[in-house]
Protein backbone atom coordinates (compact mmCIF):
# COMPACT_ATOMS: atom_id res chain seq x y z
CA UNK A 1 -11.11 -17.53 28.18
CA UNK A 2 -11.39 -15.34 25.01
CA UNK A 3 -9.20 -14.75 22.84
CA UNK A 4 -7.58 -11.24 21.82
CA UNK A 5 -9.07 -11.25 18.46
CA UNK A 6 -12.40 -12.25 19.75
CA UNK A 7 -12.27 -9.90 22.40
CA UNK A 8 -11.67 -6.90 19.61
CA UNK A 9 -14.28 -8.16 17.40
CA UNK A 10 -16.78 -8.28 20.17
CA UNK A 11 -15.36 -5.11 21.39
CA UNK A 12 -16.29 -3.45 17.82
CA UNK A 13 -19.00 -4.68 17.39
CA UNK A 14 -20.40 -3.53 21.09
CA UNK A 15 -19.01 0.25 19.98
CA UNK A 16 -21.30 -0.06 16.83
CA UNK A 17 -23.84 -0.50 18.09
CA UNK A 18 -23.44 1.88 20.68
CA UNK A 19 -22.90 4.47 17.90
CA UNK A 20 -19.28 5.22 19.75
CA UNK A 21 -16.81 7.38 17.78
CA UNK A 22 -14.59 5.54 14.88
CA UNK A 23 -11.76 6.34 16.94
CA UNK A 24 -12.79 3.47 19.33
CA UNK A 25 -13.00 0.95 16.35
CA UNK A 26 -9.86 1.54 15.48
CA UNK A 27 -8.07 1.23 18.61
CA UNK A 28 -9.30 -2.34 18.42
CA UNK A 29 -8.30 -2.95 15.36
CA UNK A 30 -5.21 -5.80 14.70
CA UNK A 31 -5.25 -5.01 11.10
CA UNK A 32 -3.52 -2.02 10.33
CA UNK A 33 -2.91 0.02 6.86
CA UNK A 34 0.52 0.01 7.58
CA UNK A 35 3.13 1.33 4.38
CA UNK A 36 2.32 3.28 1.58
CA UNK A 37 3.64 3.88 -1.97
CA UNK A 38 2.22 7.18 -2.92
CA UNK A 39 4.63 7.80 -5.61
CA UNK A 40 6.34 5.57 -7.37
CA UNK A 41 9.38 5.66 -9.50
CA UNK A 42 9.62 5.87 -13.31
CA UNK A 43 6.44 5.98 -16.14
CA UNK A 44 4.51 2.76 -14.44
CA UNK A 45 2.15 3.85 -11.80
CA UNK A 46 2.78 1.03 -8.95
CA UNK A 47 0.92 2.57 -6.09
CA UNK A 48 -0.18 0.29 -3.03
CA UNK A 49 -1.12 -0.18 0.14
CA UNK A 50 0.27 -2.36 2.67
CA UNK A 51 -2.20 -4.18 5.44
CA UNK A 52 -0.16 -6.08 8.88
CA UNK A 53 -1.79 -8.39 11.21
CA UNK A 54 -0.16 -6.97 14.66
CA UNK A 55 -2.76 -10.10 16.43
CA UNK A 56 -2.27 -13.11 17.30
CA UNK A 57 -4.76 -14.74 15.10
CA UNK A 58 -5.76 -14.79 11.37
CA UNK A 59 -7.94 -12.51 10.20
CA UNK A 60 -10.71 -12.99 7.43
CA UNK A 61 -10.61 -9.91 5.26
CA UNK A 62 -13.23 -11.28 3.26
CA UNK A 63 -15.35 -7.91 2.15
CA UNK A 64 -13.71 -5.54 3.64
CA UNK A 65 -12.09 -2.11 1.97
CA UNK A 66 -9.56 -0.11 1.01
CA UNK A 67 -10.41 4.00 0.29
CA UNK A 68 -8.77 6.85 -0.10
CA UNK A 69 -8.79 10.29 1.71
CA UNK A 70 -11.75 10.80 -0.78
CA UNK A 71 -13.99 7.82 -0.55
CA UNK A 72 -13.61 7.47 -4.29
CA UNK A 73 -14.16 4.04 -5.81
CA UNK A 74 -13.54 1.70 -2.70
CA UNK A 75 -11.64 -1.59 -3.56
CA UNK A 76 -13.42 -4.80 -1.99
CA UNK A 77 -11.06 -7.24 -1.20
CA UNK A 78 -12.22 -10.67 -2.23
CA UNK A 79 -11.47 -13.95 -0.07
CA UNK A 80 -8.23 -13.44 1.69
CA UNK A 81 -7.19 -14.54 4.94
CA UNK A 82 -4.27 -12.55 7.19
CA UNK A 83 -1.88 -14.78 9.18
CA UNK A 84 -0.77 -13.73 12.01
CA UNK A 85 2.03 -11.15 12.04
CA UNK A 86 1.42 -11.33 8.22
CA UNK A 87 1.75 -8.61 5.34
CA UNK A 88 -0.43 -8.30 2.36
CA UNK A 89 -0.31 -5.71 -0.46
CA UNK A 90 -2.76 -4.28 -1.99
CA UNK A 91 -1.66 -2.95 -5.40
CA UNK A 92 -3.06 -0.10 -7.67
CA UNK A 93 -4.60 -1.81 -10.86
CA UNK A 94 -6.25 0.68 -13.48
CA UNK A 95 -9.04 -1.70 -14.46
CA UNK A 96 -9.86 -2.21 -10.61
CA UNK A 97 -9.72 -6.27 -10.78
CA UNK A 98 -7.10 -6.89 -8.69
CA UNK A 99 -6.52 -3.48 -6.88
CA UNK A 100 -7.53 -0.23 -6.43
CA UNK A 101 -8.34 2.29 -9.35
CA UNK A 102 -7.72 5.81 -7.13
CA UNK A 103 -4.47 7.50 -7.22
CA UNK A 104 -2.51 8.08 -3.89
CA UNK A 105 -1.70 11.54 -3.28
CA UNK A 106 0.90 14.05 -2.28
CA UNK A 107 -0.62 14.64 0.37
CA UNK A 108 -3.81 11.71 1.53
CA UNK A 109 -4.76 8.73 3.75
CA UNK A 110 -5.07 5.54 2.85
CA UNK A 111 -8.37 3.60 5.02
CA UNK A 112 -9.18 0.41 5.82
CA UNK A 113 -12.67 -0.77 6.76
CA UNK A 114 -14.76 -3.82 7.64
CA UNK A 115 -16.93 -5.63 6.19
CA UNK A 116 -19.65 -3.41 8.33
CA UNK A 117 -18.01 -0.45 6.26
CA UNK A 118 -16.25 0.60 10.07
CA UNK A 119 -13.60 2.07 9.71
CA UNK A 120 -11.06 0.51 11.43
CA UNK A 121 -7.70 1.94 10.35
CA UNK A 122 -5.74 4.69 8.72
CA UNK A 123 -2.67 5.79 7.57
CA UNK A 124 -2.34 9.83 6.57
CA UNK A 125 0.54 11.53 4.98
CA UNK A 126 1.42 15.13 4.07
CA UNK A 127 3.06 16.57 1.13
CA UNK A 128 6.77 15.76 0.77
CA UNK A 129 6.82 12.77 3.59
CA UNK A 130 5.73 10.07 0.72
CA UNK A 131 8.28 11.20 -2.20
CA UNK A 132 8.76 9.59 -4.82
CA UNK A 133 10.58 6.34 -4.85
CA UNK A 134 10.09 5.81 -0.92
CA UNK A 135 7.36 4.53 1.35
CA UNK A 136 5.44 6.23 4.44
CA UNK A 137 4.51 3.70 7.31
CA UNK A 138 4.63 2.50 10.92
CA UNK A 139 7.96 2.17 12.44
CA UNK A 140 8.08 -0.36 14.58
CA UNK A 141 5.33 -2.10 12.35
CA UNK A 142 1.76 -1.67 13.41
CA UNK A 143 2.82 0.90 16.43
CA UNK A 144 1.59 4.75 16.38
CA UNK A 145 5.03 6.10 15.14
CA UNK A 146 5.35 7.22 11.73
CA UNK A 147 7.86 8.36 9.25
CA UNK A 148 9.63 8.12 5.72
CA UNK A 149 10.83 4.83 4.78
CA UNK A 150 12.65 2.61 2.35
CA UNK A 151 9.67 0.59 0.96
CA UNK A 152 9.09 -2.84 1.51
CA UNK A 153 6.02 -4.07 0.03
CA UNK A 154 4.38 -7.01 2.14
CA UNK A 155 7.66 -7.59 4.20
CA UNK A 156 8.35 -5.75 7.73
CA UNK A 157 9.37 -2.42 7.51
CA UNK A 158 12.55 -0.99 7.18
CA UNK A 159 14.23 2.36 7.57
């Protein structure tokens, strides 16, 4: 019998081909962009982006991306594997080496895609529902629902 993961990854990779709509991809996604610091408090800009594992397997990130609403300057992520149920942060860094150079809006999305550039999930926000010193993200992690939220970089979130 296959496993979940396998099942999605075959399940993906089936819909690319196919040329199906992104929307399908990311219903079969495990990883999710799931919090957000758009705004951060004080003079030091410490954006970042916050991927969970909802599966029940790891997950090689190896390649894939993190973009903006804009599709400016993608960050690759190098060789990282996602446990299971695990958080990882990905952190705005302004010469790009170990994060992401583009600034998080007011009002943006931040995307995750595969190493096939896919997309395969996204997190949007509008104006006023990332403010300054709080987070925006998926209550119960990885579900549908979102809000406002005390942030809680690479740990589950919290209200």
């Amino acid at each position: 019998m296959r496993s979940k993961s396998a099942i999605c990854a075959l399940l993906g990779a089936a819909l690319s081909l196919c040329g199906c709509a992104d929307k399908d991809v990311l219903a079969a996604s495990v990883v999710v962009v799931n919090e957000v610091v758009a705004k951060s408090p004080g003079t030091t800009k410490r954006d970042w982006i916050e991927l969970y594992n909802k599966g029940d397997e790891d997950v090689v990130l190896d390649g894939w991306s993190v973009r903006d609403s804009k599709d400016r300057t993608p960050f690759v992520i190098g060789s990282l594997t996602l446990k299971a149920g695990g958080f990882v942060a990905i952190v705005y860094d302004a010469t790009g080496v170990n994060g992401f150079v583009f600034g998080l809006g007011d009002a943006d999305s931040a995307r995750l895609f595969d190493d096939k550039q896919q997309l395969v999930s996204e997190l949007s926000w509008a104006i006023g529902q990332a403010p300054e010193g709080k987070s925006w993200g998926r209550l119960p992690d990885g579900s549908e629902t979102t809000k406002t939220l005390t942030p809680t970089e690479a740990a589950p979130n919290a209200e």
